[in-house]
N, C-alpha and C. Protein backbone atom coordinates (compact mmCIF):
# COMPACT_ATOMS: atom_id res chain seq x y z
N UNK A 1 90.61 97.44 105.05
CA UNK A 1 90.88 97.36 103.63
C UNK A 1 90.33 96.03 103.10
N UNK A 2 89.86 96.03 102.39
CA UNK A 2 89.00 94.73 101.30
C UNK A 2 90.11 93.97 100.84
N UNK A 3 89.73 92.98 100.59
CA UNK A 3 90.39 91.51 99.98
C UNK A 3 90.45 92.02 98.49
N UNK A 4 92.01 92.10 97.47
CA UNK A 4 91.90 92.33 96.35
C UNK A 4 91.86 91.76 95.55
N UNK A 5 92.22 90.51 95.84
CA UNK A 5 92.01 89.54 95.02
C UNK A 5 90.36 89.18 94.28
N UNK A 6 90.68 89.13 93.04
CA UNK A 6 89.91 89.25 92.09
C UNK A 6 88.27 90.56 91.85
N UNK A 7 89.10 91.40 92.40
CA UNK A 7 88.55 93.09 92.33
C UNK A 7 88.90 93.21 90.96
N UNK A 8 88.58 94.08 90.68
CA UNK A 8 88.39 94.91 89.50
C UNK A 8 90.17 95.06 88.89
N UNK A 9 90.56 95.87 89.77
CA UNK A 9 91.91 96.56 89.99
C UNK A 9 92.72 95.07 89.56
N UNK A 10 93.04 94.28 90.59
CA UNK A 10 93.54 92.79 90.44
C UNK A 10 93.55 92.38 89.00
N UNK A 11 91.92 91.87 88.45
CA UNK A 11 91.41 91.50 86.96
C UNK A 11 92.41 92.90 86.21
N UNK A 12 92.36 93.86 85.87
CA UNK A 12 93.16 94.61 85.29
C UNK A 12 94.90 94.55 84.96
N UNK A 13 95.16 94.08 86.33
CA UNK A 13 96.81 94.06 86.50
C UNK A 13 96.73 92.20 85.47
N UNK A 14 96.01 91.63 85.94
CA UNK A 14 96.36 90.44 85.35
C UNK A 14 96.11 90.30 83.98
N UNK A 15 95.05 91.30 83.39
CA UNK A 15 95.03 91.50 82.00
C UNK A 15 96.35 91.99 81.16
N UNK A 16 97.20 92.65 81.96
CA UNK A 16 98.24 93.80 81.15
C UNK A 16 99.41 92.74 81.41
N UNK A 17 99.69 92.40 82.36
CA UNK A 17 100.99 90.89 82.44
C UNK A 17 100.21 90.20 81.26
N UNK A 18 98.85 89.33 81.07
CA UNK A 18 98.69 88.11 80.35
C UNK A 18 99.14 88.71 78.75
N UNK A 19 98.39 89.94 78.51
CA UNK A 19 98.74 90.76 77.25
C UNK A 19 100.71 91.19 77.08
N UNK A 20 101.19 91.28 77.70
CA UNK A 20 102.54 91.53 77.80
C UNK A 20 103.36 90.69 76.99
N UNK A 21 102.80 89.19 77.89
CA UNK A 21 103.56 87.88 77.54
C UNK A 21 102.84 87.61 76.27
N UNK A 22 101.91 87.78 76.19
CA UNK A 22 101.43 87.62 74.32
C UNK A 22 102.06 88.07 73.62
N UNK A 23 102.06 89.84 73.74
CA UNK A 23 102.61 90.71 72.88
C UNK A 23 104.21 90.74 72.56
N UNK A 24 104.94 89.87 73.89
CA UNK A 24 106.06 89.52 73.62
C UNK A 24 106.99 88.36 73.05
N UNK A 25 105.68 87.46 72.29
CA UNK A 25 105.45 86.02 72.11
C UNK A 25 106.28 85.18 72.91
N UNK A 26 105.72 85.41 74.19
CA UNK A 26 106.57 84.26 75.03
C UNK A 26 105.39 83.47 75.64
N UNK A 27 105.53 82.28 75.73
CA UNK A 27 105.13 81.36 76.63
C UNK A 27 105.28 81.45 77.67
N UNK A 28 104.30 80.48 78.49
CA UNK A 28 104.08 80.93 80.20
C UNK A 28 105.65 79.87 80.50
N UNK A 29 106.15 79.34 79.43
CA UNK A 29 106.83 77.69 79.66
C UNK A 29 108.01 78.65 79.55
N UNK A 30 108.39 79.85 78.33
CA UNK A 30 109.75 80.44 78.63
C UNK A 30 109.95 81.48 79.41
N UNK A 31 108.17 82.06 80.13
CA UNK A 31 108.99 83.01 80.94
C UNK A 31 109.05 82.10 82.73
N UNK A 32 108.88 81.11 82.65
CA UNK A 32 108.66 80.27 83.76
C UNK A 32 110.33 80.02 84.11
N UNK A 33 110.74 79.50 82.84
CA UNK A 33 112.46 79.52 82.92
C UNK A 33 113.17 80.26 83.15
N UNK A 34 112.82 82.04 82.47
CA UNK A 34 113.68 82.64 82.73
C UNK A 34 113.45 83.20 84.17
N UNK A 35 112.47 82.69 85.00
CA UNK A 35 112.24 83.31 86.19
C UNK A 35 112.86 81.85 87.22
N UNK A 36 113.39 80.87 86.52
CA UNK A 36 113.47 79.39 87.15
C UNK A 36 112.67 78.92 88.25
N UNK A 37 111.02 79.18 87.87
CA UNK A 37 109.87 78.70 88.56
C UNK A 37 109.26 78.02 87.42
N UNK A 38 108.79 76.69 88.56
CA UNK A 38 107.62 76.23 87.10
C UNK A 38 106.25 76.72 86.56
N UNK A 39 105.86 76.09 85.48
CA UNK A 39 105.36 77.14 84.33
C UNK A 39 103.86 77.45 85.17
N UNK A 40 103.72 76.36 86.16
CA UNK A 40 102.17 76.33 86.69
C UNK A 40 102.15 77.27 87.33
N UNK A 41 103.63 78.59 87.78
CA UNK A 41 103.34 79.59 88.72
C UNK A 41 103.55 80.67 87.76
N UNK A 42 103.12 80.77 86.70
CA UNK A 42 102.97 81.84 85.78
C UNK A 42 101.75 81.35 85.59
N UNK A 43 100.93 80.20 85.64
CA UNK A 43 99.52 80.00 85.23
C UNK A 43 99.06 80.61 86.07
N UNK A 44 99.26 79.74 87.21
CA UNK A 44 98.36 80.28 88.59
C UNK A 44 98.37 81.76 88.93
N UNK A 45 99.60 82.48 88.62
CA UNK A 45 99.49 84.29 88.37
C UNK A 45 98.39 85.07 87.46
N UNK A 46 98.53 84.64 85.64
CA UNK A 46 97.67 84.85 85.25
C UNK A 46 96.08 84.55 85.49
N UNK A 47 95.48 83.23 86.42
CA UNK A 47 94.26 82.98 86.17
C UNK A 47 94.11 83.71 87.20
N UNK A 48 94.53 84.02 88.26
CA UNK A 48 94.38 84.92 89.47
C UNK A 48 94.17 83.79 90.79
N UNK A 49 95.08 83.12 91.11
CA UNK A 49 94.68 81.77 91.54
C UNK A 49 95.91 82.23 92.07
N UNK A 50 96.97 82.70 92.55
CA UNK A 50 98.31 82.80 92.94
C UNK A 50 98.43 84.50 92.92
N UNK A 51 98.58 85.19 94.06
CA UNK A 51 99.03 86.97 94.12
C UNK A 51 100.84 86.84 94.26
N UNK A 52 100.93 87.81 93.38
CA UNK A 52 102.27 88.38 93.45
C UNK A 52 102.48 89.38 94.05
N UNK A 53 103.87 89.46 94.54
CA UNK A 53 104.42 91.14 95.22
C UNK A 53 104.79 91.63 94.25
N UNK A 54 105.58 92.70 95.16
CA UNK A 54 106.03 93.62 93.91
C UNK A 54 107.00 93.17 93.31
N UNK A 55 108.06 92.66 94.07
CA UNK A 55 109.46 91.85 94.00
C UNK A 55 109.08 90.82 93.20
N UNK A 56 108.48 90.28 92.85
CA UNK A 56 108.02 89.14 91.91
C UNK A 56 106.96 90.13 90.40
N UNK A 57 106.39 91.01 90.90
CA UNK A 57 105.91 91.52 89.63
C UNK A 57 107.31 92.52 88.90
N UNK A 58 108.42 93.13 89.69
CA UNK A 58 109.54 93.77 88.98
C UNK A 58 110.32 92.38 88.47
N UNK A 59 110.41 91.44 88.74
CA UNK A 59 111.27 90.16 88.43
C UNK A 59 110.67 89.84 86.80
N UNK A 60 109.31 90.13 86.90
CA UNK A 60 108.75 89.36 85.46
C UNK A 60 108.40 90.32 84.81
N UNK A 61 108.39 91.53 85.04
CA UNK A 61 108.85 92.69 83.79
C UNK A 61 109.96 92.74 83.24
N UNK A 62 111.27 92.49 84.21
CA UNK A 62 112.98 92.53 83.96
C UNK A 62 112.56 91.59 82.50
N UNK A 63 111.73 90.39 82.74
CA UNK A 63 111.96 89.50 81.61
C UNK A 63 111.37 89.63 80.57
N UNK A 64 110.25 90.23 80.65
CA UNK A 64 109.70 90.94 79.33
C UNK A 64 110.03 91.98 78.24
N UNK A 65 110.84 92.64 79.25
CA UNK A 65 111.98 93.77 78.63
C UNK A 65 110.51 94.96 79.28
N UNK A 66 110.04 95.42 79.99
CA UNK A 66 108.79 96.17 79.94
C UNK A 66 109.30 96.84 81.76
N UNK A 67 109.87 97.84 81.68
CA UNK A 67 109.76 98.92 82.83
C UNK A 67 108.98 98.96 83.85
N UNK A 68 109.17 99.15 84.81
CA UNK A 68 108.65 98.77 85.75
C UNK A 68 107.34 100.27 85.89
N UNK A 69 108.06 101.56 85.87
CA UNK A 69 107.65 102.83 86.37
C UNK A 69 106.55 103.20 84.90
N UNK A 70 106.95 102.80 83.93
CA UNK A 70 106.08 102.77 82.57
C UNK A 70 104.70 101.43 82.47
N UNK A 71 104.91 100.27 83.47
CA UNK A 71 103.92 99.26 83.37
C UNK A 71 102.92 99.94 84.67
N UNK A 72 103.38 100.49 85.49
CA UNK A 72 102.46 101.36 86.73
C UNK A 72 101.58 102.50 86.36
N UNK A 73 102.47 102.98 85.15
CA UNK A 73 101.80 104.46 84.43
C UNK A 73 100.32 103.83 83.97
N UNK A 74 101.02 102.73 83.13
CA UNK A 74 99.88 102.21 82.03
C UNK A 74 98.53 102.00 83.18
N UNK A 75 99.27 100.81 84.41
CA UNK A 75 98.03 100.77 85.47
C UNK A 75 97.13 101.65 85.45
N UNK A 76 97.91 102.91 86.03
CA UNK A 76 96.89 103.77 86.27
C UNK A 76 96.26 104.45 85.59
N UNK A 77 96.82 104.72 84.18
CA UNK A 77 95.85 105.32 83.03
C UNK A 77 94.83 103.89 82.89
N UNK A 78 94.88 102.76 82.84
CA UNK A 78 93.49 102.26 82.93
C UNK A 78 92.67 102.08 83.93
N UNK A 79 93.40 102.40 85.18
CA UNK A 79 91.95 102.36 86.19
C UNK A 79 91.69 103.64 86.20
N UNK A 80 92.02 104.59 86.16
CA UNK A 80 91.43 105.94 86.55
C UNK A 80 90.60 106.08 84.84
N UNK A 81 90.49 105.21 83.81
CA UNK A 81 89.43 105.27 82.91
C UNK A 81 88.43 104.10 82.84
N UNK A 82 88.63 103.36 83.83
CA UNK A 82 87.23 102.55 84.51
C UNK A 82 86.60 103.47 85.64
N UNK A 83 87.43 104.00 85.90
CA UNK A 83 86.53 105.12 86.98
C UNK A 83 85.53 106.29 86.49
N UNK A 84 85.83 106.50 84.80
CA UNK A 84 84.82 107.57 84.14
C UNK A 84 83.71 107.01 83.96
């Protein structure tokens, strides 16, 4: 299996978290708090410089208010339309 980090797939997931926290006008500084990590490990997530699990990607949806089984849907309706 290939290294995923900064694949296609990867760049995608980190687009829909960075858009999330926009769309939810939060800062990397308040969702850093409500996860009580500092803010440089929400940077280092978004630039793709730091991989998350799953247990850490369900932790920072809880805080967005954004579903876990509905943020996977979205996944895959956009990679399976980079695949057309």
């Amino acid at each position: 299996m290939k290294k995923t980090l900064n694949s296609k797939e990867h760049k995608i997931l980190l687009e829909m978290l960075y858009q999330l926290r926009v769309n939810t006008a939060m800062r990397q500084s308040d969702l850093a708090n409500l996860l009580k990590v500092p803010q440089s490990f929400i940077s280092k997530i978004e630039s793709g410089e730091r991989r998350i699990d799953y247990i850490e990607l369900r932790e920072i949806l809880k805080c967005l208010n954004k579903n876990v089984i509905e943020f996977l849907i979205e996944f895959e309706n956009k990679m399976n339309a980079t695949r057309k």
